[in-house]
C-alpha atoms as a PDB file:
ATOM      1  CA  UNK A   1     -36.345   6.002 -17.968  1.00  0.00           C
ATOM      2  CA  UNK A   2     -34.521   8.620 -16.427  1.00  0.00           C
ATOM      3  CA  UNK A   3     -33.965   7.222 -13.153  1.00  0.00           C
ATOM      4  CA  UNK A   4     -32.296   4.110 -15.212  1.00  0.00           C
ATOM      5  CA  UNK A   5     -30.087   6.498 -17.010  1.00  0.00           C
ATOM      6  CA  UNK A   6     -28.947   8.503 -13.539  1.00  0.00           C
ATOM      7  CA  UNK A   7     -28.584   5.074 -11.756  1.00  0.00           C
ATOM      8  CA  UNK A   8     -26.694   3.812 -14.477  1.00  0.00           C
ATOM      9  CA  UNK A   9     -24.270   7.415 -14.982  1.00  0.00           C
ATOM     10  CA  UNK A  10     -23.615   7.290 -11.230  1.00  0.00           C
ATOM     11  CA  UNK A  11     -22.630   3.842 -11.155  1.00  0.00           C
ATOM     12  CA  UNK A  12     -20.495   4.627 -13.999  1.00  0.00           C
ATOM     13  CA  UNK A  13     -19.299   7.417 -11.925  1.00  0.00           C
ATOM     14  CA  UNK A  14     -18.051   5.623  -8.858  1.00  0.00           C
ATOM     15  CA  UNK A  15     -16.740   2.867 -10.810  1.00  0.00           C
ATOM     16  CA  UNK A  16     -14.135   5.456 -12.584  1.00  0.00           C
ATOM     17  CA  UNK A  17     -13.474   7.093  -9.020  1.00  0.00           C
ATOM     18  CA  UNK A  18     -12.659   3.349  -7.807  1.00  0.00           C
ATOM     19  CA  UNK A  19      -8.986   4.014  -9.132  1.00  0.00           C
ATOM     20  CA  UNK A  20      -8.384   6.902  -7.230  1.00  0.00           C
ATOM     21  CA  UNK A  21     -10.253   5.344  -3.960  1.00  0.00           C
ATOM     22  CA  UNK A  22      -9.041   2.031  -3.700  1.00  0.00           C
ATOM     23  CA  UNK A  23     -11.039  -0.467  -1.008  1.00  0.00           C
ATOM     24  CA  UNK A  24     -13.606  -1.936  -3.463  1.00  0.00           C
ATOM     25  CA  UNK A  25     -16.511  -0.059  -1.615  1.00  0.00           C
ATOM     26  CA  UNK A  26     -17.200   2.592  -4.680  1.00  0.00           C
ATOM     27  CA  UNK A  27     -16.932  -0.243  -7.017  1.00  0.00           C
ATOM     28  CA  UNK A  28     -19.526  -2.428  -5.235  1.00  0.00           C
ATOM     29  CA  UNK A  29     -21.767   0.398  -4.626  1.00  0.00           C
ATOM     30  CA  UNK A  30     -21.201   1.127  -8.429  1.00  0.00           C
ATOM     31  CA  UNK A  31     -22.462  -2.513  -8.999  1.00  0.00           C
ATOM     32  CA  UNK A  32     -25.446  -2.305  -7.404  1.00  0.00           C
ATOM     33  CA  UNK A  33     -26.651   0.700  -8.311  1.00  0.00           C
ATOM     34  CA  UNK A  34     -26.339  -0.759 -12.003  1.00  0.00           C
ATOM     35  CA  UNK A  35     -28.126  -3.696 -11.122  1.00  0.00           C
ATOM     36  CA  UNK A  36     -30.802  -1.171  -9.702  1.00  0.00           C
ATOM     37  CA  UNK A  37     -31.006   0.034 -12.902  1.00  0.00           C
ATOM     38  CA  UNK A  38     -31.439  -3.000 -14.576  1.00  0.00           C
ATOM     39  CA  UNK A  39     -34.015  -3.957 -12.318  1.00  0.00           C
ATOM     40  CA  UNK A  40     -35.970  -0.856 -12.533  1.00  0.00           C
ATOM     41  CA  UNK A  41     -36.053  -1.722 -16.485  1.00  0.00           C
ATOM     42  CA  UNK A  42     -36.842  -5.194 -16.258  1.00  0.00           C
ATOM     43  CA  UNK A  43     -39.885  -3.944 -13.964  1.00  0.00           C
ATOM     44  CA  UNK A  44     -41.172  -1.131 -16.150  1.00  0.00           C
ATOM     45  CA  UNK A  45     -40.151  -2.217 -19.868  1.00  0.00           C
ATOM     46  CA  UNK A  46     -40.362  -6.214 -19.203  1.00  0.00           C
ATOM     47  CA  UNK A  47     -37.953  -8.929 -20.672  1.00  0.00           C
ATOM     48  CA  UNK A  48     -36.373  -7.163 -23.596  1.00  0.00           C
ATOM     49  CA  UNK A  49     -36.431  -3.792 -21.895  1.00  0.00           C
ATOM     50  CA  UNK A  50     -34.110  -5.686 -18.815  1.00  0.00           C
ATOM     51  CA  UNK A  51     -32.115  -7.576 -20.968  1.00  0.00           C
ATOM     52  CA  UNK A  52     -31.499  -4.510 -23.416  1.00  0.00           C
ATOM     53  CA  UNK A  53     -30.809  -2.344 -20.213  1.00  0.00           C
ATOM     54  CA  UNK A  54     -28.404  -5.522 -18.843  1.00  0.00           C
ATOM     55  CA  UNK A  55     -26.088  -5.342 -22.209  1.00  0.00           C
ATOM     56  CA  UNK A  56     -26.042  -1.962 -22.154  1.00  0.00           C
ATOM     57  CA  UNK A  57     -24.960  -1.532 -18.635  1.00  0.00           C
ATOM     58  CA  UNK A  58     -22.437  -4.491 -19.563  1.00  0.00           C
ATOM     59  CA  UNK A  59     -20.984  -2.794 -22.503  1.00  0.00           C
ATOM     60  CA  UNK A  60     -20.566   0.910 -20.650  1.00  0.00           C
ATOM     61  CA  UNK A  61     -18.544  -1.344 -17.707  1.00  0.00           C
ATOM     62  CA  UNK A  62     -16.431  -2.707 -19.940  1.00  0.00           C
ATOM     63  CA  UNK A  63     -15.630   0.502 -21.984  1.00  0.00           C
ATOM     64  CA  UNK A  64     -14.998   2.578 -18.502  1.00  0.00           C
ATOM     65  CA  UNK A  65     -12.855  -0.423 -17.402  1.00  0.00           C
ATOM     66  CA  UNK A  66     -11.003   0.058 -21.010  1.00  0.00           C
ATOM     67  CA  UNK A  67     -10.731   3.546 -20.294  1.00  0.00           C
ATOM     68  CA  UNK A  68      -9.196   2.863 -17.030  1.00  0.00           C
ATOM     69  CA  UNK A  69      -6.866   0.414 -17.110  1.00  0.00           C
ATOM     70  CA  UNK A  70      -5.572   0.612 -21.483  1.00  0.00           C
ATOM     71  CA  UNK A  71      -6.287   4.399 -21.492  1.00  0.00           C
ATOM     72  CA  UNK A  72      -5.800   6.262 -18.434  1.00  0.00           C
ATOM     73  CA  UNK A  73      -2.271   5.017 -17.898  1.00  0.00           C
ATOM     74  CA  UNK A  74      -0.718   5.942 -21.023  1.00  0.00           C
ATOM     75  CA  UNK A  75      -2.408   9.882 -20.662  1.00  0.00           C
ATOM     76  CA  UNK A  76      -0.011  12.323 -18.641  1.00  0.00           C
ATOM     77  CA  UNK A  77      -2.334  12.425 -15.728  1.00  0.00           C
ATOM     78  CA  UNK A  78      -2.438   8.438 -15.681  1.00  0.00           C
ATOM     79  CA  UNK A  79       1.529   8.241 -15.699  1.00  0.00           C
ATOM     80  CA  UNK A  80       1.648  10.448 -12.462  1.00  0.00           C
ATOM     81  CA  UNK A  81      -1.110   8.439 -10.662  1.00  0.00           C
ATOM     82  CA  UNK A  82       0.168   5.263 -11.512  1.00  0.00           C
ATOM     83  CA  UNK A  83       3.552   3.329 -10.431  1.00  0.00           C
ATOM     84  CA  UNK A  84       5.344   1.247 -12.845  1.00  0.00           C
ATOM     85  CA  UNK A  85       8.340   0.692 -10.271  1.00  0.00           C
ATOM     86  CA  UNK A  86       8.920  -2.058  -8.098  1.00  0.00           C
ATOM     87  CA  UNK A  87      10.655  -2.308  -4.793  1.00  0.00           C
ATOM     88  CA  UNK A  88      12.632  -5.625  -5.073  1.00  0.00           C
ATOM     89  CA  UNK A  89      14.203  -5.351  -1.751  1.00  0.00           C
ATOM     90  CA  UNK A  90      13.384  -8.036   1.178  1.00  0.00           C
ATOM     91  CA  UNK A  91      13.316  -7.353   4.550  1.00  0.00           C
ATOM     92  CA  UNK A  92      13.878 -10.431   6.950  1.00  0.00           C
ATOM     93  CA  UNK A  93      14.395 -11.297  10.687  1.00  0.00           C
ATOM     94  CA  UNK A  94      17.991 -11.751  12.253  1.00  0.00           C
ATOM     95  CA  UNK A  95      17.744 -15.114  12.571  1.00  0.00           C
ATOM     96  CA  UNK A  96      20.344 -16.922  14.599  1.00  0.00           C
ATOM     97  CA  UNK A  97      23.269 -14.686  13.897  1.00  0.00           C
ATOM     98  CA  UNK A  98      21.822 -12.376  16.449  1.00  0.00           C
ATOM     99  CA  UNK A  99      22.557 -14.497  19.441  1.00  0.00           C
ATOM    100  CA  UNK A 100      26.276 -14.807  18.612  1.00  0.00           C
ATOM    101  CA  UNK A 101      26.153 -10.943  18.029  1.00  0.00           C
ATOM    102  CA  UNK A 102      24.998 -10.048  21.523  1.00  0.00           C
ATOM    103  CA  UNK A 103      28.322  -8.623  23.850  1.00  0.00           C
ATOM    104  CA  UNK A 104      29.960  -7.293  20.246  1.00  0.00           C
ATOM    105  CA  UNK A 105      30.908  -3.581  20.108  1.00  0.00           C
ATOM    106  CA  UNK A 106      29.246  -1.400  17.908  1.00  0.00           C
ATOM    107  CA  UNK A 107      29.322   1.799  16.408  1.00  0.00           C
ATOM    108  CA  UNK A 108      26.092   4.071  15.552  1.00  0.00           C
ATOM    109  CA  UNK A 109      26.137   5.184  12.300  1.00  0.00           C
ATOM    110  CA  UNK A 110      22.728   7.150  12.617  1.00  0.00           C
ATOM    111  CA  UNK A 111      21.263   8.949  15.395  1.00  0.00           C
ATOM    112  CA  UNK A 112      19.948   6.547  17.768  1.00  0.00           C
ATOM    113  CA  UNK A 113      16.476   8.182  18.677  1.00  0.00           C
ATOM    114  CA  UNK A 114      15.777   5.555  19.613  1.00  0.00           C
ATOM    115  CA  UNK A 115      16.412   2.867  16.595  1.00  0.00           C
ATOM    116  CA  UNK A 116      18.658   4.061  13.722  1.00  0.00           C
ATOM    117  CA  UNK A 117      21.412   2.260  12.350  1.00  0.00           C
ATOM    118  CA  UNK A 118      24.809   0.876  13.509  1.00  0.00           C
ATOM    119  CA  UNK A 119      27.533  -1.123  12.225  1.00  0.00           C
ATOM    120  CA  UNK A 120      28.953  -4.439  13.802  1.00  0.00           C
ATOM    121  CA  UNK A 121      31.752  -6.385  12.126  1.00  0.00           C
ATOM    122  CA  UNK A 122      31.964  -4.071   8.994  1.00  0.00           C
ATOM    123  CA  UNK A 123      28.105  -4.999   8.888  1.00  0.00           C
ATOM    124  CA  UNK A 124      25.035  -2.506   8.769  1.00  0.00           C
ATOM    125  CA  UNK A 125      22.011  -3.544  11.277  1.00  0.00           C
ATOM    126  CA  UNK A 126      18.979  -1.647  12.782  1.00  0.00           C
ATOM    127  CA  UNK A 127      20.024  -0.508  16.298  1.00  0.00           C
ATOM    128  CA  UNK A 128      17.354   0.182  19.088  1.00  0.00           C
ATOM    129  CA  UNK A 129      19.040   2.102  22.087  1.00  0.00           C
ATOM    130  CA  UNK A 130      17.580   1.755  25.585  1.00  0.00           C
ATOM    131  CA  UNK A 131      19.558   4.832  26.960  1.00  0.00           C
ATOM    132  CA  UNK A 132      17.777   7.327  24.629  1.00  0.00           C
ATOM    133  CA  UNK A 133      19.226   9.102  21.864  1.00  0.00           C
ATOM    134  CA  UNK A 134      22.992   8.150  20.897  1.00  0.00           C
ATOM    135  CA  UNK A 135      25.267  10.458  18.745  1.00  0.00           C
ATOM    136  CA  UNK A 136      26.194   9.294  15.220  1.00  0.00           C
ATOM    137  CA  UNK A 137      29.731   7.555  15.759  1.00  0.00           C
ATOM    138  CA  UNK A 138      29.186   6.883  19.679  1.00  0.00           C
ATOM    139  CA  UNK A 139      30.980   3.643  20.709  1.00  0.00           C
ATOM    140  CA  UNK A 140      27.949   1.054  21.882  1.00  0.00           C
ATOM    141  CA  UNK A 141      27.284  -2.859  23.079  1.00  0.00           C
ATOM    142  CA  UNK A 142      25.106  -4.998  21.859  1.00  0.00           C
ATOM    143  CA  UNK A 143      23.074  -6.309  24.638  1.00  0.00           C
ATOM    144  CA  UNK A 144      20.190  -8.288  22.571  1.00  0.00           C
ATOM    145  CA  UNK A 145      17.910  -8.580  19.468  1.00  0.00           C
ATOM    146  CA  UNK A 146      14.538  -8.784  18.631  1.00  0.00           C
ATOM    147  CA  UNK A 147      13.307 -10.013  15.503  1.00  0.00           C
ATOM    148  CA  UNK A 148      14.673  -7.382  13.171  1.00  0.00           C
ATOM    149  CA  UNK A 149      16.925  -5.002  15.086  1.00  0.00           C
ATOM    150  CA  UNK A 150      19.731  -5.001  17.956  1.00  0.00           C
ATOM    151  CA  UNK A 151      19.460  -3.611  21.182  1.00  0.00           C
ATOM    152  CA  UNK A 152      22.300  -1.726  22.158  1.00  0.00           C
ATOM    153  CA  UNK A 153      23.625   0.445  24.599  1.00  0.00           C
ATOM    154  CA  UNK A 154      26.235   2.607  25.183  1.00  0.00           C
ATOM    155  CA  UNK A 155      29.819   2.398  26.348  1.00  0.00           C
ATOM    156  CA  UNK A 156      31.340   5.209  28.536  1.00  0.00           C
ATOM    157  CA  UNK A 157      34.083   7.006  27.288  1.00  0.00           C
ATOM    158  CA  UNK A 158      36.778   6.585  29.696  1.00  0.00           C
ATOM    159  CA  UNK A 159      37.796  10.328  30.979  1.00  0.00           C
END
């Protein structure tokens, strides 16, 4: 009986600690070490010791999940470990307007070290500099694109 109740608290166990470990691997060792336990009782104690040791292990699953996911948010601790924000921002390739960009001037905005930002046409893009780093407000050419940034280079400064 004991072994069935230290299965059954460790599974328990790793099942809460599945929120703070995400992956799914503490949550399907938690699973089987309840179905050990259930096994182990349907061996020693027969039908109505397994299926009394099955509910049981079904209703202490469903109260931790309760716990976890009604509970544990609404605590202090819960409201620091999980995020209620959402990043509704989209990221997405150049596209065509690249190729008509290539031979514009440009002007880093960032240090280039080597990809920062730079602004073409009024127009903020990701810049990529072949030469190294670039100064913030250096004068530079565009002289391709990739799928999300521009390749640029700079101009010399006529002395």
């Amino acid at each position: 009986m004991s072994l069935i109740i230290l299965l059954f608290a460790v599974g328990l166990i790793l099942l809460a600690a599945e929120v703070v470990v995400p992956g799914g691997i503490l949550g399907g060792i938690a699973a089987l070490m309840m179905l050990g336990g259930c096994a182990i009782a349907y061996s020693r104690f027969g039908s109505s010791g397994g299926a009394l040791a099955l509910v049981t292990a079904l209703v202490l699953i469903g109260i931790t999940l309760f716990l976890e996911f009604y509970v544990l948010p609404k605590t202090r601790i819960g409201r620091r470990a999980f995020l209620d924000s959402e990043i509704s921002a989209t990221s997405a390739a150049l596209g065509p307007e690249a190729q008509q960009l290539i031979g514009a001037q440009a002007e880093a905005i960032t240090l280039l070290s080597p990809s920062g930002y730079i602004r073409v046409n009024g127009k903020r893009y990701e810049g990529f500099s072949q030469s190294g780093q670039i100064s913030p407000g250096a004068t530079l050419q565009v002289v391709g694109a990739d799928n999300f940034r521009l390749i640029v280079t700079p101009i010399p400064t006529p002395e």
